[in-house]
C-alpha atoms as a PDB file:
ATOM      1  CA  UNK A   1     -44.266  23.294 -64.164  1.00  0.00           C
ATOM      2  CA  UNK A   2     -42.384  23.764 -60.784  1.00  0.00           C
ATOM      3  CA  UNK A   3     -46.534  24.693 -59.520  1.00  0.00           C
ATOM      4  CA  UNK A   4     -47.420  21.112 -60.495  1.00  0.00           C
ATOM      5  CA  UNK A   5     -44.033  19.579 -58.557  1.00  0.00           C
ATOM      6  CA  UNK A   6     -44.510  21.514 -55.295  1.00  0.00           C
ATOM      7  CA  UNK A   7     -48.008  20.207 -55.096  1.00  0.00           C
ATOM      8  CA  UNK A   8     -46.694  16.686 -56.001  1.00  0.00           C
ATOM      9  CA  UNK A   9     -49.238  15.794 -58.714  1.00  0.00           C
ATOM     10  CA  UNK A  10     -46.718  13.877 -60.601  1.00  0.00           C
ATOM     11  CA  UNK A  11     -44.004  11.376 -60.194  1.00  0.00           C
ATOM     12  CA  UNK A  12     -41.908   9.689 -62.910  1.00  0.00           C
ATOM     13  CA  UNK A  13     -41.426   5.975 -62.831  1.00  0.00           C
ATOM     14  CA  UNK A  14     -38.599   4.592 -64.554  1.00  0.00           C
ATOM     15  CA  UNK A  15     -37.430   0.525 -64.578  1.00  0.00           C
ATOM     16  CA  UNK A  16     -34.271  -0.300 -65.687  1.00  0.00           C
ATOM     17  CA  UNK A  17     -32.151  -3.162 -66.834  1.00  0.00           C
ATOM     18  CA  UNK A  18     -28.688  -3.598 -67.568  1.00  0.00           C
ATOM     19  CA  UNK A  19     -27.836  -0.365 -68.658  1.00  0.00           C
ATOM     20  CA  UNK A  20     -26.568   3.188 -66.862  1.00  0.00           C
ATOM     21  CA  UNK A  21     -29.576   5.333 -65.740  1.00  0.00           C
ATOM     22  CA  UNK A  22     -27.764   8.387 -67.565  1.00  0.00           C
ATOM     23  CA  UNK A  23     -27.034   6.878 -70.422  1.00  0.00           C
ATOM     24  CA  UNK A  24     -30.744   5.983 -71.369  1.00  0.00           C
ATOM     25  CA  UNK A  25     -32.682   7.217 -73.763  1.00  0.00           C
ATOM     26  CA  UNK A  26     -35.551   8.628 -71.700  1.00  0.00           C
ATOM     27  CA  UNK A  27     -33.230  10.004 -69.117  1.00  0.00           C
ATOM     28  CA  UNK A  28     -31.645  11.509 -71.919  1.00  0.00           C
ATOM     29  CA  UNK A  29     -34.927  13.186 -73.661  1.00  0.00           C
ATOM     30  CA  UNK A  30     -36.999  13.532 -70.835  1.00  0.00           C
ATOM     31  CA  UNK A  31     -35.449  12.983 -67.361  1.00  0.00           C
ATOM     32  CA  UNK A  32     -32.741  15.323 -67.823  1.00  0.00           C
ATOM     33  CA  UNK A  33     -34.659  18.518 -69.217  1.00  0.00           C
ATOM     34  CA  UNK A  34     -37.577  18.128 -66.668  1.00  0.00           C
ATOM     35  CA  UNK A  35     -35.032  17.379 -63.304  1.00  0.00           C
ATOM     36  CA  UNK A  36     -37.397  19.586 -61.230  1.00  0.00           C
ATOM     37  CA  UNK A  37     -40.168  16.195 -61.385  1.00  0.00           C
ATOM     38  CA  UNK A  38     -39.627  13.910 -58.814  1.00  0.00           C
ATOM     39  CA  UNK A  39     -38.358  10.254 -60.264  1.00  0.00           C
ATOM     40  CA  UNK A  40     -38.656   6.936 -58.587  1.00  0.00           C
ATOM     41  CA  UNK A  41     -36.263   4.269 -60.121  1.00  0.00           C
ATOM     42  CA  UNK A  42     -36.745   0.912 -60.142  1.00  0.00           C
ATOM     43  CA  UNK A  43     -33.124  -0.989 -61.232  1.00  0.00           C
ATOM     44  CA  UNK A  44     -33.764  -4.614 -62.463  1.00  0.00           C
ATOM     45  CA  UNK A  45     -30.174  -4.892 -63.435  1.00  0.00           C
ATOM     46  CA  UNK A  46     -27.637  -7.666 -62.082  1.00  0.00           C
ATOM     47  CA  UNK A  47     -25.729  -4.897 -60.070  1.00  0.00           C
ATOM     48  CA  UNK A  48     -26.565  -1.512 -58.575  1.00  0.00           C
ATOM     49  CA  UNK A  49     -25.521   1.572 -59.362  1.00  0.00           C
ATOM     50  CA  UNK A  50     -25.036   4.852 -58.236  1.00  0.00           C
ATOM     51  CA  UNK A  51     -27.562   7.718 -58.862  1.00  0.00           C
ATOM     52  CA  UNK A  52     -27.333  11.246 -57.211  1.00  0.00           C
ATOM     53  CA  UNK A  53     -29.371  13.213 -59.281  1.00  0.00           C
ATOM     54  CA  UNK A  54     -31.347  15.810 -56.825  1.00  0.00           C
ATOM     55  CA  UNK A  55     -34.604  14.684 -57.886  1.00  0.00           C
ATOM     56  CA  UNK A  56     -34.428  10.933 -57.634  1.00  0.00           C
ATOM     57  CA  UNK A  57     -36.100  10.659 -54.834  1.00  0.00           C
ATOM     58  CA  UNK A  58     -35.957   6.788 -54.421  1.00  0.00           C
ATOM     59  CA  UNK A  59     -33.903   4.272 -56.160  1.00  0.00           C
ATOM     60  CA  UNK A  60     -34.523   0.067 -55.541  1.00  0.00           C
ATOM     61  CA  UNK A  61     -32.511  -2.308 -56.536  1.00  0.00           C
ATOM     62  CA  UNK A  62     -33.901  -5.812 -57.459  1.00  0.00           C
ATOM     63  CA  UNK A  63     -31.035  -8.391 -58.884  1.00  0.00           C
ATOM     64  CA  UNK A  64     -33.810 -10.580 -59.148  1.00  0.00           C
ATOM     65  CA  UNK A  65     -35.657  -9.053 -61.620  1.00  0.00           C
ATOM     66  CA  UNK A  66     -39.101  -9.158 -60.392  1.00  0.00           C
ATOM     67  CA  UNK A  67     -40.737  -7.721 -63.822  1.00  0.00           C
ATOM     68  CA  UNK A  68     -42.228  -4.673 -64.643  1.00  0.00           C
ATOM     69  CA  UNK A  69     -45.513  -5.065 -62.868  1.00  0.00           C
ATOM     70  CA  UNK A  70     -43.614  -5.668 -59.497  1.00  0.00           C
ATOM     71  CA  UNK A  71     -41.980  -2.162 -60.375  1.00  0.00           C
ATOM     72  CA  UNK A  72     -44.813  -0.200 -61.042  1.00  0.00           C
ATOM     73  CA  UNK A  73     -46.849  -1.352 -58.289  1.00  0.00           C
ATOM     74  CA  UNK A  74     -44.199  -1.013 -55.717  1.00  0.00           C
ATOM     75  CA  UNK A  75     -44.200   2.825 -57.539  1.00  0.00           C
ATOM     76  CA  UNK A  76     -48.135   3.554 -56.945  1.00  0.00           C
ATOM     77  CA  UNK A  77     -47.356   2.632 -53.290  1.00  0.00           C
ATOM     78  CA  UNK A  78     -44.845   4.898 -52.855  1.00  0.00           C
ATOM     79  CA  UNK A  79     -46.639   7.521 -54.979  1.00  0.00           C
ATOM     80  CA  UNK A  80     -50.257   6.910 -52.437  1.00  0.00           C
ATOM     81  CA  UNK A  81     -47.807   7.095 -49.751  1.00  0.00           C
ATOM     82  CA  UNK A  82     -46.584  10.314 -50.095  1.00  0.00           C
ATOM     83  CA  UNK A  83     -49.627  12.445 -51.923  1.00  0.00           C
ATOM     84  CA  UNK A  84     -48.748  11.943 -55.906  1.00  0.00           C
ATOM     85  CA  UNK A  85     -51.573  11.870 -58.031  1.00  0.00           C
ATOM     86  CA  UNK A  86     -50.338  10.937 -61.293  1.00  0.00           C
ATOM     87  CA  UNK A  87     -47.632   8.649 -62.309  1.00  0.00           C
ATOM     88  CA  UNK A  88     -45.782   8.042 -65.418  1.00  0.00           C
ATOM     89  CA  UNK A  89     -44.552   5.145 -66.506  1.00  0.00           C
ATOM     90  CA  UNK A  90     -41.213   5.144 -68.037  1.00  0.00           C
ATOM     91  CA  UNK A  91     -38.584   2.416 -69.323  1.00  0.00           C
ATOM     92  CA  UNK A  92     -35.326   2.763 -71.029  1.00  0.00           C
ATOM     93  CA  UNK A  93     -35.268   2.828 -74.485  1.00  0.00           C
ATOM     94  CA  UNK A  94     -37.797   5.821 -75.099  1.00  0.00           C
ATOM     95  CA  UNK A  95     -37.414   9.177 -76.945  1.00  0.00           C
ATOM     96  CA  UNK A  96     -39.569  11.875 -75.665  1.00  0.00           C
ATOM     97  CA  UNK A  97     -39.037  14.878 -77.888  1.00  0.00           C
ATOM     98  CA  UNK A  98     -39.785  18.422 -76.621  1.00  0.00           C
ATOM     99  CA  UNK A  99     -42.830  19.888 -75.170  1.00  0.00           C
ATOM    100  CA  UNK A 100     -44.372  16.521 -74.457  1.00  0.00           C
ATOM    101  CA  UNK A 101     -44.457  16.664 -71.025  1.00  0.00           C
ATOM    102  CA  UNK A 102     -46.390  20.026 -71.230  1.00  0.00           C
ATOM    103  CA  UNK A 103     -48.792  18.565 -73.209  1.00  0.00           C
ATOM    104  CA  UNK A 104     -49.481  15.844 -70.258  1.00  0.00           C
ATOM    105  CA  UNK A 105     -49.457  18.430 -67.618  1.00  0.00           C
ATOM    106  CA  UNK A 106     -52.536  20.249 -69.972  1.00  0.00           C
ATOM    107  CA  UNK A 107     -54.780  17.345 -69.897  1.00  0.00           C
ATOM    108  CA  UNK A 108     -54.289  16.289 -66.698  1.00  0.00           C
ATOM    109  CA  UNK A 109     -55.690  19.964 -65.663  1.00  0.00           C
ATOM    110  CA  UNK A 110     -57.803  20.469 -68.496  1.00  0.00           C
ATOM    111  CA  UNK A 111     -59.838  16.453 -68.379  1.00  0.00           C
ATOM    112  CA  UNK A 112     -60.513  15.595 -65.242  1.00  0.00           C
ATOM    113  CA  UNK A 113     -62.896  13.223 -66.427  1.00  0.00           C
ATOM    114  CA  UNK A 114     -59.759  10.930 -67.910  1.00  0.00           C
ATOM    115  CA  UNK A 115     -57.899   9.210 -65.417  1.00  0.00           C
ATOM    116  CA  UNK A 116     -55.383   7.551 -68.223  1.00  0.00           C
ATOM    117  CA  UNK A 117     -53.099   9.548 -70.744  1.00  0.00           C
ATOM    118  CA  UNK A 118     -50.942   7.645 -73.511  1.00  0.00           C
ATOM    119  CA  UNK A 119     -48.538   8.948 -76.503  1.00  0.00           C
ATOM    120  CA  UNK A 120     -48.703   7.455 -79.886  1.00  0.00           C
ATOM    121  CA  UNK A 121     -46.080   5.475 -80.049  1.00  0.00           C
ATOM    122  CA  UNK A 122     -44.046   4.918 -83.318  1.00  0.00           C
ATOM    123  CA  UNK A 123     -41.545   1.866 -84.019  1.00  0.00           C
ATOM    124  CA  UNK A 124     -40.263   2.617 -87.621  1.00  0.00           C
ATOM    125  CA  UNK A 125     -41.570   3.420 -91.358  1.00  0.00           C
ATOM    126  CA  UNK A 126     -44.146   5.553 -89.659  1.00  0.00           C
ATOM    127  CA  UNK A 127     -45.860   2.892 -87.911  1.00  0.00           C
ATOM    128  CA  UNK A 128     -47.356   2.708 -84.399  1.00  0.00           C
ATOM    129  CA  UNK A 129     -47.521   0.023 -82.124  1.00  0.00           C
ATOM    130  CA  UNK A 130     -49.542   1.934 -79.683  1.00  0.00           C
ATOM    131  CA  UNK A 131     -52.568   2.638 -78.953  1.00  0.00           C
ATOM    132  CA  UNK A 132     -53.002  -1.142 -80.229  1.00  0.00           C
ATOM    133  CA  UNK A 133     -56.059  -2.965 -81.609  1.00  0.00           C
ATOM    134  CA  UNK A 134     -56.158  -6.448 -79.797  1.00  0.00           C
ATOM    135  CA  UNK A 135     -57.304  -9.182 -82.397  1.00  0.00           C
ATOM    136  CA  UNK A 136     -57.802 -12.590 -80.351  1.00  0.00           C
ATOM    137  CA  UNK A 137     -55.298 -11.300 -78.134  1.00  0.00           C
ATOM    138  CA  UNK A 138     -52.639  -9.943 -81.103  1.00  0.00           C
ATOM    139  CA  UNK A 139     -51.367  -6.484 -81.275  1.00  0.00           C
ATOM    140  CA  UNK A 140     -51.845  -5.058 -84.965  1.00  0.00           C
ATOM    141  CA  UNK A 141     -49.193  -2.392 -85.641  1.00  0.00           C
ATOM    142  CA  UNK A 142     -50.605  -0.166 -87.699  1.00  0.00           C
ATOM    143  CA  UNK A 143     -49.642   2.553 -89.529  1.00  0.00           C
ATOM    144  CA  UNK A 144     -52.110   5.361 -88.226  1.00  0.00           C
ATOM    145  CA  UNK A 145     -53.482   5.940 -84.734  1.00  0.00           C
ATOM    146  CA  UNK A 146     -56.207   8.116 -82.743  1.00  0.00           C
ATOM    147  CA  UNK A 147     -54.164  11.138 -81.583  1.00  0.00           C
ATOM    148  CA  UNK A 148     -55.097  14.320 -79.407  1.00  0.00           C
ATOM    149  CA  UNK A 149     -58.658  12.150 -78.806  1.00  0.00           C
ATOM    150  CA  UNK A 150     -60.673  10.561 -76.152  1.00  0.00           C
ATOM    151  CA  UNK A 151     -60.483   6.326 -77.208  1.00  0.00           C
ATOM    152  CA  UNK A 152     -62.410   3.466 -76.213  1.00  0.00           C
ATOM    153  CA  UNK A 153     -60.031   1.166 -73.932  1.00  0.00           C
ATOM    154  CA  UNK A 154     -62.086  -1.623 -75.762  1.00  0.00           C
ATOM    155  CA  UNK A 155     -61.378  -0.566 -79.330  1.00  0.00           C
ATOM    156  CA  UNK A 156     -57.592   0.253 -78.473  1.00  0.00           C
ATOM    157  CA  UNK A 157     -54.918  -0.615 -75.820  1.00  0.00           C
ATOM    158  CA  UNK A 158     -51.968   1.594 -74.866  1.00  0.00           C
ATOM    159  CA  UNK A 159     -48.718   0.348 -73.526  1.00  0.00           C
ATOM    160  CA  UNK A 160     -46.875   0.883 -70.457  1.00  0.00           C
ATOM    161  CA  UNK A 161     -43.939   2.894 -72.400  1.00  0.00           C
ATOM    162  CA  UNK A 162     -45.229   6.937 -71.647  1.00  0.00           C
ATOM    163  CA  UNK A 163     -48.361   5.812 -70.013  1.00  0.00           C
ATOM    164  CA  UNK A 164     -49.923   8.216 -67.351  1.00  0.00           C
ATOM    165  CA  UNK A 165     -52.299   7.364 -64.564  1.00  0.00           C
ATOM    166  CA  UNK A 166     -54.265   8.745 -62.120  1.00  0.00           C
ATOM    167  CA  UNK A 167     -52.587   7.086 -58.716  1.00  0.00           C
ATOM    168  CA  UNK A 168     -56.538   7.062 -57.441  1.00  0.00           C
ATOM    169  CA  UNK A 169     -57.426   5.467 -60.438  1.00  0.00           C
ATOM    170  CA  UNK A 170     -54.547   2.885 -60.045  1.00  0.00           C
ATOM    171  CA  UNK A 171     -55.321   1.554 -56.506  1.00  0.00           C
ATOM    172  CA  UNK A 172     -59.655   1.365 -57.756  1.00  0.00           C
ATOM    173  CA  UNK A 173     -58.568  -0.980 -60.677  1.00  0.00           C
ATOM    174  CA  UNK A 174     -56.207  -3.269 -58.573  1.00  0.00           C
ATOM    175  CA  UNK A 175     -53.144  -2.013 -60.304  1.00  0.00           C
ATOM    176  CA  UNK A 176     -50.676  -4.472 -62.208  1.00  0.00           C
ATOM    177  CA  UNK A 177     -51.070  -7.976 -61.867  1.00  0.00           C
ATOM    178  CA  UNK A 178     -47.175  -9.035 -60.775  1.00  0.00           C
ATOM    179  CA  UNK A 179     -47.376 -12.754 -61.543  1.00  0.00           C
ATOM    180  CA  UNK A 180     -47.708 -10.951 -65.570  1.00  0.00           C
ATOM    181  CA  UNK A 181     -44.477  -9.898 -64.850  1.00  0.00           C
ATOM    182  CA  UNK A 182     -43.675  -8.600 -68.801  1.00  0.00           C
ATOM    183  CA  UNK A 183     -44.835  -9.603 -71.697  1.00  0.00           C
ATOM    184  CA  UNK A 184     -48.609  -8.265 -71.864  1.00  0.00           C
ATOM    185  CA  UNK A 185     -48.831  -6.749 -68.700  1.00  0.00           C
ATOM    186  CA  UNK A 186     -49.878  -3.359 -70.123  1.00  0.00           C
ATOM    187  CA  UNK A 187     -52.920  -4.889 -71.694  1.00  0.00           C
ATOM    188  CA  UNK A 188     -53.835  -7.106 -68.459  1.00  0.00           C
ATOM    189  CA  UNK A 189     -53.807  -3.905 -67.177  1.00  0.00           C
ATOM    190  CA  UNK A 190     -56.241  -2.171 -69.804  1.00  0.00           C
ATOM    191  CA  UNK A 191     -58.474  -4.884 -69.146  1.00  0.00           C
ATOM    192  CA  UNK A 192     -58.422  -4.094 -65.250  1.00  0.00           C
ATOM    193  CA  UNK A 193     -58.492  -0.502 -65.861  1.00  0.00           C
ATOM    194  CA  UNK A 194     -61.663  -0.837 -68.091  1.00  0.00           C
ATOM    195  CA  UNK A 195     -63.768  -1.730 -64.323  1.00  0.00           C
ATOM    196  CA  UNK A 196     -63.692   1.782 -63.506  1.00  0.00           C
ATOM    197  CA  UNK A 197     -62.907   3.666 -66.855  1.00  0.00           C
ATOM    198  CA  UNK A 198     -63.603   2.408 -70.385  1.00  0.00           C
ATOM    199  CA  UNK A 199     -62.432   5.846 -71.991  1.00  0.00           C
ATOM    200  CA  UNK A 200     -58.112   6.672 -72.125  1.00  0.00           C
ATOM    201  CA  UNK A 201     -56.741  10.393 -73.825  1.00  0.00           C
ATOM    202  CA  UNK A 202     -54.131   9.773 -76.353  1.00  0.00           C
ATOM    203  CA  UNK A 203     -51.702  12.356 -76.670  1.00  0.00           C
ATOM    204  CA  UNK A 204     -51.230  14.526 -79.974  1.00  0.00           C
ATOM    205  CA  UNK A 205     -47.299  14.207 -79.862  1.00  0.00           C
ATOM    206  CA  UNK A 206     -45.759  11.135 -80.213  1.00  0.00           C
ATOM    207  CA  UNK A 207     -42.646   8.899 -78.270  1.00  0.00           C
ATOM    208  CA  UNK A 208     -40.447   6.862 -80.242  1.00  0.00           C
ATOM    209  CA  UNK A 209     -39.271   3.019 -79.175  1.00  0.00           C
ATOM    210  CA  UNK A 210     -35.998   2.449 -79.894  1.00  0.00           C
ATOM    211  CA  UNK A 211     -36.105  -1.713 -78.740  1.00  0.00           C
ATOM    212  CA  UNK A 212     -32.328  -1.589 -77.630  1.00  0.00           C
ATOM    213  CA  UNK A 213     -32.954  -5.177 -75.968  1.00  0.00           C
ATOM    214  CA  UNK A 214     -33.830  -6.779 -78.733  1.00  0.00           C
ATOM    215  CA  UNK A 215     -31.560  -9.830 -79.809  1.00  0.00           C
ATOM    216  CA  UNK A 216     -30.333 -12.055 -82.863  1.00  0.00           C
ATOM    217  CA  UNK A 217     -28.409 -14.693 -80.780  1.00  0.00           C
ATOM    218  CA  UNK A 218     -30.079 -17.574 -81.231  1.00  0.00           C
ATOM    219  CA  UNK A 219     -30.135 -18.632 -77.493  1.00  0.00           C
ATOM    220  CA  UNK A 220     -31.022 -15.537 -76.026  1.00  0.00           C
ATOM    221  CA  UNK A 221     -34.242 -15.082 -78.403  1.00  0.00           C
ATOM    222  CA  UNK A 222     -35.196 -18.531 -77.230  1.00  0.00           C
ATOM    223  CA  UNK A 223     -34.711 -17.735 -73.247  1.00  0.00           C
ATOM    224  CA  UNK A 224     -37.087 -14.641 -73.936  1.00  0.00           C
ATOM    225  CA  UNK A 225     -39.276 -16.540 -75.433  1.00  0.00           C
ATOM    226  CA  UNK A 226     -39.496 -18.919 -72.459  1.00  0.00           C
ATOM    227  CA  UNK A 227     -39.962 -15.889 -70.511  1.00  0.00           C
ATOM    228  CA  UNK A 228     -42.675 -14.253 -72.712  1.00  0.00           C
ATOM    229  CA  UNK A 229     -44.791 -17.918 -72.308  1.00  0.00           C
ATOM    230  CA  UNK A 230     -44.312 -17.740 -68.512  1.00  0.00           C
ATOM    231  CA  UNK A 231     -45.998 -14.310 -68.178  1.00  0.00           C
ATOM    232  CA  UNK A 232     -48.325 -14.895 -70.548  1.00  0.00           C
ATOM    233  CA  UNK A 233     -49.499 -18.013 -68.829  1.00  0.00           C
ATOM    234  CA  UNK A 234     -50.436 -16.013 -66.049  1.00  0.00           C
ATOM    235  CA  UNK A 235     -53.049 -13.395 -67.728  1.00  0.00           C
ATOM    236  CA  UNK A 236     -56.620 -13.769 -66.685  1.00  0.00           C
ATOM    237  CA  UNK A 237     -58.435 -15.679 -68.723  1.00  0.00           C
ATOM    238  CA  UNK A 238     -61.992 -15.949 -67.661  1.00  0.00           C
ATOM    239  CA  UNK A 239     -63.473 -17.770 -71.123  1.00  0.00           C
ATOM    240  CA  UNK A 240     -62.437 -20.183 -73.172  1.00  0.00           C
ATOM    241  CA  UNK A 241     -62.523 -17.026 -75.937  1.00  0.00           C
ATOM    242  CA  UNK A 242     -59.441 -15.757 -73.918  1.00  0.00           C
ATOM    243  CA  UNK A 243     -57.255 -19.364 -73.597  1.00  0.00           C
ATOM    244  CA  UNK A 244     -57.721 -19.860 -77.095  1.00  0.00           C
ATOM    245  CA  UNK A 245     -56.546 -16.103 -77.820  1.00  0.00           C
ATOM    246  CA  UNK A 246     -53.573 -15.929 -75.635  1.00  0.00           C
ATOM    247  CA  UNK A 247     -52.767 -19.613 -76.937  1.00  0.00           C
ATOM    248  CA  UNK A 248     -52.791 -18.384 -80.490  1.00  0.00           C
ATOM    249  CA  UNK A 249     -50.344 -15.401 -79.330  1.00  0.00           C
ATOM    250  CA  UNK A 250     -47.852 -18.000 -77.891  1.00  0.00           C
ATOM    251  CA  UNK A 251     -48.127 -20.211 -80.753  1.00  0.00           C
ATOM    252  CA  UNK A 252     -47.318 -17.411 -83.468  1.00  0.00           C
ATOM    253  CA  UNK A 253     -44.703 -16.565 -81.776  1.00  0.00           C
ATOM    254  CA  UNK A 254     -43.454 -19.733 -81.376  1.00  0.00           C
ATOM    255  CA  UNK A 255     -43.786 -20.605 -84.977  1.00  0.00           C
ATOM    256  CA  UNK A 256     -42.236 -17.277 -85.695  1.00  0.00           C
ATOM    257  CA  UNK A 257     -39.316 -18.618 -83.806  1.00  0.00           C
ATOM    258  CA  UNK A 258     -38.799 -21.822 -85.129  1.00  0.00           C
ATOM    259  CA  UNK A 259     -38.277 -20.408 -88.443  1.00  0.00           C
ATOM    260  CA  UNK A 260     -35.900 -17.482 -87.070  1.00  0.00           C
ATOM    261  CA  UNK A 261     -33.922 -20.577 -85.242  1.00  0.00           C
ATOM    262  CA  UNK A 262     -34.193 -23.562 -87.677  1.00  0.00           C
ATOM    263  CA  UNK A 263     -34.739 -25.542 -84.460  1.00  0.00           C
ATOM    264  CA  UNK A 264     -37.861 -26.935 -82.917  1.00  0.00           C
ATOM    265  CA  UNK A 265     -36.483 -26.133 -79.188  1.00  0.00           C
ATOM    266  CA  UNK A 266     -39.766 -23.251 -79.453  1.00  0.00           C
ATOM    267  CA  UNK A 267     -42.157 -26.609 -79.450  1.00  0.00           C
ATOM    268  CA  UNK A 268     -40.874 -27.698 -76.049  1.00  0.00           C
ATOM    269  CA  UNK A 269     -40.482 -24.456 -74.568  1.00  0.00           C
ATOM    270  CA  UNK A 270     -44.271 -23.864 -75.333  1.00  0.00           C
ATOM    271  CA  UNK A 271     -45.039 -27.340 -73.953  1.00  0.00           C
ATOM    272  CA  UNK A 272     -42.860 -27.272 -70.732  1.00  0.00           C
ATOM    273  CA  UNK A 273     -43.620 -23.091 -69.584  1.00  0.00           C
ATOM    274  CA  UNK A 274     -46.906 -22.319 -71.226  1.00  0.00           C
ATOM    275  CA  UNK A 275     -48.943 -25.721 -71.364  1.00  0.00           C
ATOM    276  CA  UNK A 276     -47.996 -27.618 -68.580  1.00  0.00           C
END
């Protein structure tokens, strides 16, 4: 493992948001046992903190909260910069369990054909919400996924949570579109990805998402849903096969919403941030 740091052929990425570095899950489960890989931080939180671990290598803080997109390209230019080749994508609220990071490490020696690894990713009640089947834009969560394969980036979409990519591979697809600054910027980026690779490796271990940010207060769920209609907004959307999909996604949410809330505040949000 220490062979693979010296020759920098992997960087972690990590964004954060309101919460301390150390006390995340993924610092936690994989951050902490693997402190010989070199971690770039990227703190979206309303104040700084203070991080001294040896291997943090550079920390940003952005108040502002840019999004995720922002964070990972500013990563990949960092990572060009100074001779990574891989980069792993990291948030918060992720349990890695042991020997996963091995497991990456072997593919990206052993497939140099693949220029995209991705964990199975499991919510609850044994079922995964990545690698994801798109249906007119909709993630299915289902309860069994490809795993220790090759998959078609057309028949399934992995998310940004324990993705790894090739930094090369990164920079040839355009990277992350930053105006999708959340909400479905993972499979914005699939879809970009797919002009130089159709094909992704999913992983035979799997990560678990622990969703610490969700919310029941009734204003907050509203104000993220005002967000998620403002990235969404911004996807590409070359046909009218795509508006209508990403429409559809807004709209189900929205109706989700308005249920959740017994208010009809969802209909305006959709109108003022996702149709004007």
């Amino acid at each position: 493992m220490i062979l693979y740091t010296m020759n920098k052929q992997l960087l972690f990425v990590i964004v954060i948001y309101n919460l301390d570095f150390h006390q995340s899950s993924t610092y936690q489960t994989l951050l902490l046992p693997h402190s010989d890989i070199p971690t770039y931080i990227i703190d979206n939180s309303l104040y700084s903190q203070i991080v001294q671990d040896s291997n943090v290598i550079f920390y940003s803080h952005h108040p502002d909260n840019p999004g995720v997109s922002f964070a990972y390209n500013e990563a990949a230019k960092y990572a060009k910069e100074n001779g990574y080749e891989w980069m792993l994508l990291l948030d918060q609220d992720t349990h890695f369990p042991n020997g996963i990071l091995q497991e990456y490490l072997d593919c990206i020696r052993s497939r140099p054909d693949i220029h995209l690894i991705a964990p199975p990713v499991n919510v609850s009640n044994g079922r995964y919400m990545s690698p994801v089947k798109l249906w007119w834009k909709m993630g299915l969560i289902n309860n069994n996924v490809p795993k220790g394969q090759i998959i078609s980036l057309y028949d399934y979409s992995p998310i940004n949570s324990g993705m790894c990519i090739s930094v090369d591979a990164f920079f040839k697809c355009g990277g992350y579109k930053n105006q999708v600054f959340l909400d479905y910027s993972d499979f914005q980026f699939i879809e970009r990805f797919r002009r130089i690779s159709d094909k992704g490796y999913i992983l035979k271990t799997e990560i678990h998402q622990e969703f610490s940010t969700l919310v029941d207060d009734r204003d907050k769920m509203l104000s993220r849903y005002q967000l998620f209609c403002l990235s969404l907004k911004q996807c590409d959307m070359p046909s009218f096969v795509d508006r209508m999909g990403y429409a559809m996604v807004v709209l189900k949410r929205g109706v989700s919403l308005i249920l959740k809330t017994h208010s009809f505040r969802p209909v305006l949000i959709f109108f003022k941030y996702y149709i004007k």
